[in-house]
PDB file of N, CA and C in Angstrom:
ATOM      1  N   UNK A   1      51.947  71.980-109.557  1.00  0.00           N
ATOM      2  CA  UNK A   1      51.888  72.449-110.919  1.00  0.00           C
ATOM      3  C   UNK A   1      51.562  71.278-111.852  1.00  0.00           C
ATOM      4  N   UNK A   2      50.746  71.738-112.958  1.00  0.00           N
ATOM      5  CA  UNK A   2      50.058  70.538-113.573  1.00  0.00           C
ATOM      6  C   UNK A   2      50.664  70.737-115.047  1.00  0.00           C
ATOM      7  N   UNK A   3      51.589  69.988-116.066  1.00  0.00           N
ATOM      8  CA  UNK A   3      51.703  70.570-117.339  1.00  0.00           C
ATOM      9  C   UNK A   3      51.145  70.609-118.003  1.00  0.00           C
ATOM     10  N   UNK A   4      51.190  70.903-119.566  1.00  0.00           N
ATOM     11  CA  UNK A   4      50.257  71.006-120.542  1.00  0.00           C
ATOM     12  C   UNK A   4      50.012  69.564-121.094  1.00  0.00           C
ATOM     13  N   UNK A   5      50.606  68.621-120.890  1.00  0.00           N
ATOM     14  CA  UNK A   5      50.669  67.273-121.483  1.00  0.00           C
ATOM     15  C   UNK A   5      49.817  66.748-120.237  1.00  0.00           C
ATOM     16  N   UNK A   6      50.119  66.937-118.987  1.00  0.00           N
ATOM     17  CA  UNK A   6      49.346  66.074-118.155  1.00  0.00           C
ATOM     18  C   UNK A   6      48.152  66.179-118.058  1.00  0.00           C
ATOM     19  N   UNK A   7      47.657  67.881-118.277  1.00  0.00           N
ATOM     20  CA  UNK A   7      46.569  68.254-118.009  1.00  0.00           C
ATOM     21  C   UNK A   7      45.959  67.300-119.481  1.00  0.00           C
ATOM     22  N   UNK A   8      46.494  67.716-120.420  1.00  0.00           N
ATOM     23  CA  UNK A   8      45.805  66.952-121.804  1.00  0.00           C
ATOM     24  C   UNK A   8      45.508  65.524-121.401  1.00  0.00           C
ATOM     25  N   UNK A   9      46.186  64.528-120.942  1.00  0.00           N
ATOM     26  CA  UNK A   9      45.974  63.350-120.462  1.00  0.00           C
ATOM     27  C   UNK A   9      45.303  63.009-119.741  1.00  0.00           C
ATOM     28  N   UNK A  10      44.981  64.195-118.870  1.00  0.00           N
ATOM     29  CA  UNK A  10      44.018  63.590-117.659  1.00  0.00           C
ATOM     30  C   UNK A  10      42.418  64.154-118.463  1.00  0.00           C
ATOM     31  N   UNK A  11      42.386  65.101-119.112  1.00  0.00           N
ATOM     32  CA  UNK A  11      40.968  65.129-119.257  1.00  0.00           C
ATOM     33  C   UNK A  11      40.622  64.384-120.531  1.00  0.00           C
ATOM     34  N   UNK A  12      41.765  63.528-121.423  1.00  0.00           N
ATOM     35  CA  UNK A  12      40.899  62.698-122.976  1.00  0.00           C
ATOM     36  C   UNK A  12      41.093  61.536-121.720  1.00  0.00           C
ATOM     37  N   UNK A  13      41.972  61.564-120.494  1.00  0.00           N
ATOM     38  CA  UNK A  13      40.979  59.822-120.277  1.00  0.00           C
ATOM     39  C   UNK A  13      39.780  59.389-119.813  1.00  0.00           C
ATOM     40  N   UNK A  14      38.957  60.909-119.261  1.00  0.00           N
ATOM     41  CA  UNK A  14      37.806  60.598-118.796  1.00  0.00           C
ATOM     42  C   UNK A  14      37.150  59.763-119.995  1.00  0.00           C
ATOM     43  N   UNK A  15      36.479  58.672-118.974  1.00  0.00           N
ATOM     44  CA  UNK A  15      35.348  57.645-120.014  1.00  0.00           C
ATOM     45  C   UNK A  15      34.570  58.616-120.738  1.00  0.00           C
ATOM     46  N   UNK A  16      34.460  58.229-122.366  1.00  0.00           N
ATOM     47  CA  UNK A  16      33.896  58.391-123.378  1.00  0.00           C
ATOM     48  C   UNK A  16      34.222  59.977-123.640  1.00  0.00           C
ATOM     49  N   UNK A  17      35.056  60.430-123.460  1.00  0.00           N
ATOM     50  CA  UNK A  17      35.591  62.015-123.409  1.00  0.00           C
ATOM     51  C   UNK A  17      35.952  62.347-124.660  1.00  0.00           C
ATOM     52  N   UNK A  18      35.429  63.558-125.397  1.00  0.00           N
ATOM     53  CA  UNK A  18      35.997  63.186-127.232  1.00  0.00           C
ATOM     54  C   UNK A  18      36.754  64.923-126.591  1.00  0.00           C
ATOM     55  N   UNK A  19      37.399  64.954-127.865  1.00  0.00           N
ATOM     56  CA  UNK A  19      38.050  66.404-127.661  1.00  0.00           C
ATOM     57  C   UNK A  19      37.971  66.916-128.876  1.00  0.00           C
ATOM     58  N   UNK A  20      37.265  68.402-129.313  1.00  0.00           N
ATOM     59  CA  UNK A  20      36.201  69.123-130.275  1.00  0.00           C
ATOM     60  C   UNK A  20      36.801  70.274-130.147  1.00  0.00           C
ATOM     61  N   UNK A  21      37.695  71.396-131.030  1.00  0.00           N
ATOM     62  CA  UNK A  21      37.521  72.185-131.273  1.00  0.00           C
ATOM     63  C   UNK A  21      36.042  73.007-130.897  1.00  0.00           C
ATOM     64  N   UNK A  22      36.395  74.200-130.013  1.00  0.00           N
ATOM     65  CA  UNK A  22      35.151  74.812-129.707  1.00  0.00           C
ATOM     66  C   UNK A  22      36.047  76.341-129.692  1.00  0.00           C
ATOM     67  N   UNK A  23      35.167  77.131-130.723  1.00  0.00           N
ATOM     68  CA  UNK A  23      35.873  78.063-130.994  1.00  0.00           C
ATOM     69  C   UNK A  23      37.536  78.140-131.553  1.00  0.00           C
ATOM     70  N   UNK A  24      38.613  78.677-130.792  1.00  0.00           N
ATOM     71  CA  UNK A  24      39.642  78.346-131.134  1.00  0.00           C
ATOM     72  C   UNK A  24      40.524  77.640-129.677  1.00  0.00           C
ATOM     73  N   UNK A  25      39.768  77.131-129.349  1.00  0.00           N
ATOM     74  CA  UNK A  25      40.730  75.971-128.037  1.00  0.00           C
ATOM     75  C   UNK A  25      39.897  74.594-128.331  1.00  0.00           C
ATOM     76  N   UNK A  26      40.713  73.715-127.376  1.00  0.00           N
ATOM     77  CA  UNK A  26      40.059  72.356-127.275  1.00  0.00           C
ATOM     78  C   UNK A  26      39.070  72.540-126.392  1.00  0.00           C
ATOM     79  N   UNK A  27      37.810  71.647-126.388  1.00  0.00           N
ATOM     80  CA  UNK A  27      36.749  70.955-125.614  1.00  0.00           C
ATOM     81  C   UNK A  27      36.893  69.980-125.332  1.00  0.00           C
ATOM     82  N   UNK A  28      36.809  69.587-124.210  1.00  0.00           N
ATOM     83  CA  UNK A  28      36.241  68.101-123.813  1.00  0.00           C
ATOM     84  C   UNK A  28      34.829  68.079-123.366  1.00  0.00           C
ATOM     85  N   UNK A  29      34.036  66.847-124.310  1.00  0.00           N
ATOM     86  CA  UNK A  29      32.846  66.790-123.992  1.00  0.00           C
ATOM     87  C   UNK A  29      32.627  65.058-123.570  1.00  0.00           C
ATOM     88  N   UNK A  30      31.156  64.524-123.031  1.00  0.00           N
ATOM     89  CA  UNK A  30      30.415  64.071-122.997  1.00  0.00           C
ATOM     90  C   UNK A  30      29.349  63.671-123.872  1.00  0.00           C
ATOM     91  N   UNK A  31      28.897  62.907-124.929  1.00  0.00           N
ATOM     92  CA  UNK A  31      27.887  62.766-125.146  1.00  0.00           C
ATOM     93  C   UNK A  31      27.553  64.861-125.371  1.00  0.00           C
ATOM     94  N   UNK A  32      28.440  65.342-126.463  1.00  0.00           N
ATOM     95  CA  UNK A  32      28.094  66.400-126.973  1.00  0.00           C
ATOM     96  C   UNK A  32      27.839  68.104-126.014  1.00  0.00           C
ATOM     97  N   UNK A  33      28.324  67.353-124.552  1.00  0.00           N
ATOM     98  CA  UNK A  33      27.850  68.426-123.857  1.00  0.00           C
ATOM     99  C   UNK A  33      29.394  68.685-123.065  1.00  0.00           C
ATOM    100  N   UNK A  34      29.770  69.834-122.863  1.00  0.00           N
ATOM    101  CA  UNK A  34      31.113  70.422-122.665  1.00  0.00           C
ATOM    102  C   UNK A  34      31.267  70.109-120.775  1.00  0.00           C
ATOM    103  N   UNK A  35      32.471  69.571-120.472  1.00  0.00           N
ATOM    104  CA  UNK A  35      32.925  69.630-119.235  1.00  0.00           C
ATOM    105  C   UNK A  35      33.985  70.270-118.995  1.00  0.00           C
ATOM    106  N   UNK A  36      35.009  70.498-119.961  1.00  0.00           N
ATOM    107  CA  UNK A  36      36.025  71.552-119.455  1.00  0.00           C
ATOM    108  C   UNK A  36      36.936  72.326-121.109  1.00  0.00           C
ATOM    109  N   UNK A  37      37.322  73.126-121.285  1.00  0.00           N
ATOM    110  CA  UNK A  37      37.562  73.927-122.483  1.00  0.00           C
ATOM    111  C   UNK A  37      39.718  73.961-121.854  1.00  0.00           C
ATOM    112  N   UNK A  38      40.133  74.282-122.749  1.00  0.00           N
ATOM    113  CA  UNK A  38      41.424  74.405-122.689  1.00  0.00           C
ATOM    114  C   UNK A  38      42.374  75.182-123.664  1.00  0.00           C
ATOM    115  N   UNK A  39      42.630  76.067-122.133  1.00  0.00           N
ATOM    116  CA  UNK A  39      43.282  77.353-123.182  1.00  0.00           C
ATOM    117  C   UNK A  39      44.835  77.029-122.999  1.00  0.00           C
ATOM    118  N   UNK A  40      45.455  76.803-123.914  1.00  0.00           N
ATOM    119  CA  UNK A  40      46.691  76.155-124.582  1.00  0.00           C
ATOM    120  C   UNK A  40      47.640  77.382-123.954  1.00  0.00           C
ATOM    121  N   UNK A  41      47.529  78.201-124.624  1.00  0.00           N
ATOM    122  CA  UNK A  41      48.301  79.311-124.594  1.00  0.00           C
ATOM    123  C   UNK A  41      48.427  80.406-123.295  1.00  0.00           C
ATOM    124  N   UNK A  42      47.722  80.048-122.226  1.00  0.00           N
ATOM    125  CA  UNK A  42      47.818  81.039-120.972  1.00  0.00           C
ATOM    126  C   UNK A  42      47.663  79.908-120.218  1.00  0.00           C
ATOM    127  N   UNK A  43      47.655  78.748-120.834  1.00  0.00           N
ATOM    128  CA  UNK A  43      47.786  77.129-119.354  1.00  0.00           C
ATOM    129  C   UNK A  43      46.847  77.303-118.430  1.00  0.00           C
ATOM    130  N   UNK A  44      45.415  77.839-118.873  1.00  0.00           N
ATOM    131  CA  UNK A  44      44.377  77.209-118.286  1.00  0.00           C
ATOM    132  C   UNK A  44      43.713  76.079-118.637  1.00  0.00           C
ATOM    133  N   UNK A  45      42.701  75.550-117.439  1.00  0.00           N
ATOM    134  CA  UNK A  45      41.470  74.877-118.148  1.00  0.00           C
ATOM    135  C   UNK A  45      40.589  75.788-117.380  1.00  0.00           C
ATOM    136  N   UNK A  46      39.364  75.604-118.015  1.00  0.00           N
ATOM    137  CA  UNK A  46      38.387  75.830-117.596  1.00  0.00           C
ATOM    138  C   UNK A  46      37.171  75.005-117.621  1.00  0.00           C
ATOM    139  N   UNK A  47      36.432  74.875-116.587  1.00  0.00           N
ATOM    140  CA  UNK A  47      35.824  73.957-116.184  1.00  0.00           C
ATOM    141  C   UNK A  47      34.229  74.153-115.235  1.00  0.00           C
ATOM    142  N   UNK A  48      33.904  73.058-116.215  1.00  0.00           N
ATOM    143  CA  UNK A  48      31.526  73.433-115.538  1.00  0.00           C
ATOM    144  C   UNK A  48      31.974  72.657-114.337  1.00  0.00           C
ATOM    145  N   UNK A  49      31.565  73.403-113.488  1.00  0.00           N
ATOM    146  CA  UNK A  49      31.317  73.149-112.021  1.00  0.00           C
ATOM    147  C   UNK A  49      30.299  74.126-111.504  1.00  0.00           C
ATOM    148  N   UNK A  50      29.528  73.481-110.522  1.00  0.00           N
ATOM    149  CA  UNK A  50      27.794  74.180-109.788  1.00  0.00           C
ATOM    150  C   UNK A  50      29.025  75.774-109.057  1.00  0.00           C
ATOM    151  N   UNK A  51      28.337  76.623-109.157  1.00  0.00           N
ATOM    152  CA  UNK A  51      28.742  77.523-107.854  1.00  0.00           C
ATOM    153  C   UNK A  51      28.634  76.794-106.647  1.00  0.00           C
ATOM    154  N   UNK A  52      28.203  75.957-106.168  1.00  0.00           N
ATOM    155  CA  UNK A  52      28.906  75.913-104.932  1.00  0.00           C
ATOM    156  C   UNK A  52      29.934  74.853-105.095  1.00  0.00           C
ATOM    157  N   UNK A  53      30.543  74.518-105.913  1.00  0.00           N
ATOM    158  CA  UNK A  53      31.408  73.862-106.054  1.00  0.00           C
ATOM    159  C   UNK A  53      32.854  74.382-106.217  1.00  0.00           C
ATOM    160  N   UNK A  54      32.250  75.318-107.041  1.00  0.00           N
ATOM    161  CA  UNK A  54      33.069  76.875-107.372  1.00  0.00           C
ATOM    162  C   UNK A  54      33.525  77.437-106.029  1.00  0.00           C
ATOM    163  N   UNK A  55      32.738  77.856-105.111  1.00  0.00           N
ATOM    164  CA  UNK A  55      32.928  78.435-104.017  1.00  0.00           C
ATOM    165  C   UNK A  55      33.621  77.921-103.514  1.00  0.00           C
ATOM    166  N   UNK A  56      34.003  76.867-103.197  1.00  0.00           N
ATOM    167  CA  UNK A  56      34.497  75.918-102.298  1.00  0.00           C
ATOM    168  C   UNK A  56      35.949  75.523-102.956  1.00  0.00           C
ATOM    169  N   UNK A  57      36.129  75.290-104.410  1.00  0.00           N
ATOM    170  CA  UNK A  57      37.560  75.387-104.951  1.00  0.00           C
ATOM    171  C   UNK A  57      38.194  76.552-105.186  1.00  0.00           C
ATOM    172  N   UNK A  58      37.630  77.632-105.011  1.00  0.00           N
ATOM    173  CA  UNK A  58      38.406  79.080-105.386  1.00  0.00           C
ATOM    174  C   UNK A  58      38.770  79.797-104.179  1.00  0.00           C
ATOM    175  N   UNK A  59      38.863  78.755-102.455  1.00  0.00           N
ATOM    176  CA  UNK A  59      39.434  78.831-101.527  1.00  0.00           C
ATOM    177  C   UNK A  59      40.966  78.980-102.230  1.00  0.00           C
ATOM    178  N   UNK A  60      41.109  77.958-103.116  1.00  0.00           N
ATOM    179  CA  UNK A  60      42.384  77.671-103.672  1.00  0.00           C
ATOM    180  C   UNK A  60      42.423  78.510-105.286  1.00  0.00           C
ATOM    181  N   UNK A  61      43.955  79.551-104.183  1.00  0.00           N
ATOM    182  CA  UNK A  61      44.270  80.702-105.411  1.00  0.00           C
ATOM    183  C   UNK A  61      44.247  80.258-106.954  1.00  0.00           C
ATOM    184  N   UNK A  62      44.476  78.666-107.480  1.00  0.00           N
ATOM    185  CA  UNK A  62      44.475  78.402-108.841  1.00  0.00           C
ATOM    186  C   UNK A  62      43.397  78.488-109.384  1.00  0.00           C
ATOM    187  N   UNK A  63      42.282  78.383-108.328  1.00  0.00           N
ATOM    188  CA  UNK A  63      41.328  78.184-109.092  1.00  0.00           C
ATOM    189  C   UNK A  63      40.189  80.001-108.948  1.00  0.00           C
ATOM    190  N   UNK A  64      40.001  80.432-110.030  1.00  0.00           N
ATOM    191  CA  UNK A  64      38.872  81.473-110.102  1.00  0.00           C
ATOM    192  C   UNK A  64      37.786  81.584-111.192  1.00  0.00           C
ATOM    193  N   UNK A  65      36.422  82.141-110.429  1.00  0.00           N
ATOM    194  CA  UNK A  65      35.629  82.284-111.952  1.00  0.00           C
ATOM    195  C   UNK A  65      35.752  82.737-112.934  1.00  0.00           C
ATOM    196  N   UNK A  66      35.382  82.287-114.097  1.00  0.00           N
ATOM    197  CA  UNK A  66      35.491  82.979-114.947  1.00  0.00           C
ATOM    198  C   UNK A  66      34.626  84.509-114.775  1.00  0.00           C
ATOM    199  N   UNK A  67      35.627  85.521-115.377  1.00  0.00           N
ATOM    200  CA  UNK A  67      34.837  86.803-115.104  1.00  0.00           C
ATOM    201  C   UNK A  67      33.738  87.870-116.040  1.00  0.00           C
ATOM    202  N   UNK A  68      32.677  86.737-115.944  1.00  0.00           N
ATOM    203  CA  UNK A  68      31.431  87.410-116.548  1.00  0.00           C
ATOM    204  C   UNK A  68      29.918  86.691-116.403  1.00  0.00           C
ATOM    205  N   UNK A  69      29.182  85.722-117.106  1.00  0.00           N
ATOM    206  CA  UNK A  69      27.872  85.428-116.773  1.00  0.00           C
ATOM    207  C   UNK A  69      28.165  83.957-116.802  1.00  0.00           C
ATOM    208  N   UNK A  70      28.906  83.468-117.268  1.00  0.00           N
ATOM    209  CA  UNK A  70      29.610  81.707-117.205  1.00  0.00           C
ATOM    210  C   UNK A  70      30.409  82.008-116.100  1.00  0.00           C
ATOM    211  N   UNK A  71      30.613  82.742-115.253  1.00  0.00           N
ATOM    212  CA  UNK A  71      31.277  82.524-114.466  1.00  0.00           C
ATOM    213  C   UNK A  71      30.292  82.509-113.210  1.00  0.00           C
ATOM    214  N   UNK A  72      29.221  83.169-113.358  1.00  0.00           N
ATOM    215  CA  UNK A  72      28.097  82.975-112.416  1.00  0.00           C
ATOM    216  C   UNK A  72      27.446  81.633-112.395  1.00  0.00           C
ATOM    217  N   UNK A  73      27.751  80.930-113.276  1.00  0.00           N
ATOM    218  CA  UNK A  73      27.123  79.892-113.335  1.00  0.00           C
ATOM    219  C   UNK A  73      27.816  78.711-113.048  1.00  0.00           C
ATOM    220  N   UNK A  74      28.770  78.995-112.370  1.00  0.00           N
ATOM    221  CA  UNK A  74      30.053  78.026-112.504  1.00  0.00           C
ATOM    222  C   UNK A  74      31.068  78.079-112.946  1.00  0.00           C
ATOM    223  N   UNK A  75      31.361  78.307-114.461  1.00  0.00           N
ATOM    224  CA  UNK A  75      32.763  78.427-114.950  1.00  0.00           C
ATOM    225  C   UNK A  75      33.930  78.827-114.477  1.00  0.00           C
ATOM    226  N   UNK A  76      35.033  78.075-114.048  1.00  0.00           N
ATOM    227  CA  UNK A  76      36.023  78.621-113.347  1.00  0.00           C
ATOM    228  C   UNK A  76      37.309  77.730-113.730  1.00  0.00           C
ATOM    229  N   UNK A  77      38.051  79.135-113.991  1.00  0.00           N
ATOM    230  CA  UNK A  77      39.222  78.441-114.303  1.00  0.00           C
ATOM    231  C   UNK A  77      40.294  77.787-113.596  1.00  0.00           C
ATOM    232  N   UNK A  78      41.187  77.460-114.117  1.00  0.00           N
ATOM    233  CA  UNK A  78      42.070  77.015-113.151  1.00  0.00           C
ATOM    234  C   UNK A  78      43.866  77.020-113.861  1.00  0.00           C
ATOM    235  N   UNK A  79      44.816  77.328-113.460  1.00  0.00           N
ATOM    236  CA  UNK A  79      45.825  77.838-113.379  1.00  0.00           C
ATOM    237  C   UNK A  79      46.761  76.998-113.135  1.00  0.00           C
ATOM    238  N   UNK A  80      47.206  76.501-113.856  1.00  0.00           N
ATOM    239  CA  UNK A  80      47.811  75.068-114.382  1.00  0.00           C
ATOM    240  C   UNK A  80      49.330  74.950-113.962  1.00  0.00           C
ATOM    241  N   UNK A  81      49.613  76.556-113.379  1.00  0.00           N
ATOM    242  CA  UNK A  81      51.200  76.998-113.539  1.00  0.00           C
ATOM    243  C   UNK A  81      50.867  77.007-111.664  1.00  0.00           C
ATOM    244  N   UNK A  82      49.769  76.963-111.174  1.00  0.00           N
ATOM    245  CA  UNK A  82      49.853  76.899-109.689  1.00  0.00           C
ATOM    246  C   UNK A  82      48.899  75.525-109.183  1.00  0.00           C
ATOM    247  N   UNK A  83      48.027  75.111-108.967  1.00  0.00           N
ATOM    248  CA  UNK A  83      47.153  73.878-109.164  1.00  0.00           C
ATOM    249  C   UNK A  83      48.167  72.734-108.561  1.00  0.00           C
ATOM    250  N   UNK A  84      48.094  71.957-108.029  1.00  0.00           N
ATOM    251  CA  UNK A  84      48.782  70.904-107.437  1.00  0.00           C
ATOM    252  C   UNK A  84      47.656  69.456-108.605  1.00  0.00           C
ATOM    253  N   UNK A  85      48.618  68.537-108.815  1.00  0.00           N
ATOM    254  CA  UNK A  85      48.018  67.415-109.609  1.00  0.00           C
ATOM    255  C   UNK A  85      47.045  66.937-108.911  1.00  0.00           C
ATOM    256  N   UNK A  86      46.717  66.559-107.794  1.00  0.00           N
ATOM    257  CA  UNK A  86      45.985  65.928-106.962  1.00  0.00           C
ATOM    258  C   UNK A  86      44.674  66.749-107.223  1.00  0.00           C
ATOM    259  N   UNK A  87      44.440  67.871-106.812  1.00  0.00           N
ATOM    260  CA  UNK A  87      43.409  69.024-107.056  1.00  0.00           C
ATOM    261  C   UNK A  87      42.689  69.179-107.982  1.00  0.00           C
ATOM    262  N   UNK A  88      43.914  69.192-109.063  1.00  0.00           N
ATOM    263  CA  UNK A  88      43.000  69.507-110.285  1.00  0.00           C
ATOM    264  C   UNK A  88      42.627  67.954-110.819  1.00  0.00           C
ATOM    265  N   UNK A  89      43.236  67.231-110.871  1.00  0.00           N
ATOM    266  CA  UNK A  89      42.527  65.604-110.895  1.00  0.00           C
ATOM    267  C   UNK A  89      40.870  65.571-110.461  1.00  0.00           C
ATOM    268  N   UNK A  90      40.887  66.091-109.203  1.00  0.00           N
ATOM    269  CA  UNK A  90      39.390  66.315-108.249  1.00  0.00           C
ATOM    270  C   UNK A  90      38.900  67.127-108.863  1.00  0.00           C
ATOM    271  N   UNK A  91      38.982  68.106-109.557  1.00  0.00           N
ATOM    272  CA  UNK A  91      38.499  69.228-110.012  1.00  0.00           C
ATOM    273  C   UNK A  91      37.694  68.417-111.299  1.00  0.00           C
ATOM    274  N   UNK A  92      38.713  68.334-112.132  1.00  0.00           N
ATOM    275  CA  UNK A  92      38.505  67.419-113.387  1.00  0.00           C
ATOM    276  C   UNK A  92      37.229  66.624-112.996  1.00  0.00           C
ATOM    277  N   UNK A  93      37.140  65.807-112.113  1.00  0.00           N
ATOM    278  CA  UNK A  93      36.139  64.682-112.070  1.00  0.00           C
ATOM    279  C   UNK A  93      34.788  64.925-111.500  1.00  0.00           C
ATOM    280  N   UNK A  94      35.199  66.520-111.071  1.00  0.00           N
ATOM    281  CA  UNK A  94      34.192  67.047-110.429  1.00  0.00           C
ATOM    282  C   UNK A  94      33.106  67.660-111.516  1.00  0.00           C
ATOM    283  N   UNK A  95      34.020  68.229-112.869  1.00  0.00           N
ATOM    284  CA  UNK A  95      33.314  68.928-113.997  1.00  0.00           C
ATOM    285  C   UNK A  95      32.568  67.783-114.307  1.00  0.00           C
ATOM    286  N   UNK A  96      32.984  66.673-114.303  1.00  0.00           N
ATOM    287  CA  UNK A  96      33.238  65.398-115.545  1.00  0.00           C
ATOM    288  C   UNK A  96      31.825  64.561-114.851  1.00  0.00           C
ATOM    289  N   UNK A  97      31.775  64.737-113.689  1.00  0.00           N
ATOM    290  CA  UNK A  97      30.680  63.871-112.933  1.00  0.00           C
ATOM    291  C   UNK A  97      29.168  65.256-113.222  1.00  0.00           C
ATOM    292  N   UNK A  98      29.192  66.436-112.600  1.00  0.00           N
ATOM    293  CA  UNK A  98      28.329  67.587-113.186  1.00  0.00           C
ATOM    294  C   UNK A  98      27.610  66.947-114.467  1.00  0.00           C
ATOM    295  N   UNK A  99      28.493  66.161-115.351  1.00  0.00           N
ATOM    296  CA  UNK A  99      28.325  66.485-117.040  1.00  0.00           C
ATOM    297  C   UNK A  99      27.438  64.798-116.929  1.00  0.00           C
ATOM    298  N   UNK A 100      27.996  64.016-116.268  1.00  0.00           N
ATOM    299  CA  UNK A 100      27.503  62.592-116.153  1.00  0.00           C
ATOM    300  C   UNK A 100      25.605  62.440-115.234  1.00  0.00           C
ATOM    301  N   UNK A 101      26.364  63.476-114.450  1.00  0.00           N
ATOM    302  CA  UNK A 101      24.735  63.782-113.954  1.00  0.00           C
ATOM    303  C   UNK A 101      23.198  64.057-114.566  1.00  0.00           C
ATOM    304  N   UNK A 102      24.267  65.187-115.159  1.00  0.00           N
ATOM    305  CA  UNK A 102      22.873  65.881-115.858  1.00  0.00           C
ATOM    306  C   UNK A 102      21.877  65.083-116.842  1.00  0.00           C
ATOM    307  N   UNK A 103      23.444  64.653-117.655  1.00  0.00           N
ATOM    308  CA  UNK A 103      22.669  63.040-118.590  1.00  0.00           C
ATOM    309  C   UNK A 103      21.699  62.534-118.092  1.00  0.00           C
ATOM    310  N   UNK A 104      22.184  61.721-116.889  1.00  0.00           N
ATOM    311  CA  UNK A 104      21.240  60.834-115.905  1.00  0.00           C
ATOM    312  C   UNK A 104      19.646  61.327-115.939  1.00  0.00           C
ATOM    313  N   UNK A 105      19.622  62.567-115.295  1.00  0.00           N
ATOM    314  CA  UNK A 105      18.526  63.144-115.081  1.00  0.00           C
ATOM    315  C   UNK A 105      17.839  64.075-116.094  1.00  0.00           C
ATOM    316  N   UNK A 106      18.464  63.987-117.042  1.00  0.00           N
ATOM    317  CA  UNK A 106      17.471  64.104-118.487  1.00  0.00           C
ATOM    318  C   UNK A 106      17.337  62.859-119.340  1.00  0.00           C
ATOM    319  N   UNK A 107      17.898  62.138-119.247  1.00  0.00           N
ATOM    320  CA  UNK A 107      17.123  60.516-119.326  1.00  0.00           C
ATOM    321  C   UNK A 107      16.388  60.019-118.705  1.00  0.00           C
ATOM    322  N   UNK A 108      16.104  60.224-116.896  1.00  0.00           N
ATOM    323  CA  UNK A 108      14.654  59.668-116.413  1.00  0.00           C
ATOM    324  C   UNK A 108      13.762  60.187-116.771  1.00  0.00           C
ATOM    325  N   UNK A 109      13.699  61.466-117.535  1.00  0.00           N
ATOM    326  CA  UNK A 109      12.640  62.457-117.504  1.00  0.00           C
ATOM    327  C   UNK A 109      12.023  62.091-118.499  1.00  0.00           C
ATOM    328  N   UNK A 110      12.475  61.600-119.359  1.00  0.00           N
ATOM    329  CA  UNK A 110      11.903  61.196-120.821  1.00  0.00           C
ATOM    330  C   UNK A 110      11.192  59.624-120.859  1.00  0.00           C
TER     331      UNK A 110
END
């Protein structure tokens, strides 16, 4: 189980991580582009990860897609009240690297 303070801690320490009101929860972004959203009040996060990344963490009951067209694309939450720290740590770095990538490869392109 991951709390609401830890989870907060572990995703403002990702390098250069700002945290933005998006809608009515927190964002954590990148260089303006979202890696995981945080719903305060039902102790999720939710988090950009590839579907097959998705596939492969929603072996584990904490973690499921979100249920609609962001969830096809990745979005999947995760369940903060079941989640082991270790997991969602990996999880976290997994959104957080996705978000570091993409940068990368829309900067060679240019």
């Amino acid at each position: 189980m991951v709390n609401l303070e830890q989870a907060h801690t572990l995703l403002v320490s990702m390098p250069d991580a700002v945290e933005e009101a998006h809608f009515d929860k927190p964002a954590y972004k990148i260089k303006g582009k979202i890696f995981a959203t945080f719903n305060i009040e039902n102790k999720w996060v939710t988090l950009k990860l590839t579907p097959e990344q998705q596939n492969i963490l929603c072996e584990d009951p904490a973690f499921y897609p979100v249920p609609n067209k962001w969830g096809q694309m990745g979005w999947t939450h995760v369940n903060l009240n079941q989640v082991k720290k270790t997991h969602f740590a990996e999880a976290v770095d997994l959104a957080y690297q996705n978000i570091i990538s993409q940068k990368k490869k829309a900067k060679s392109k240019s």
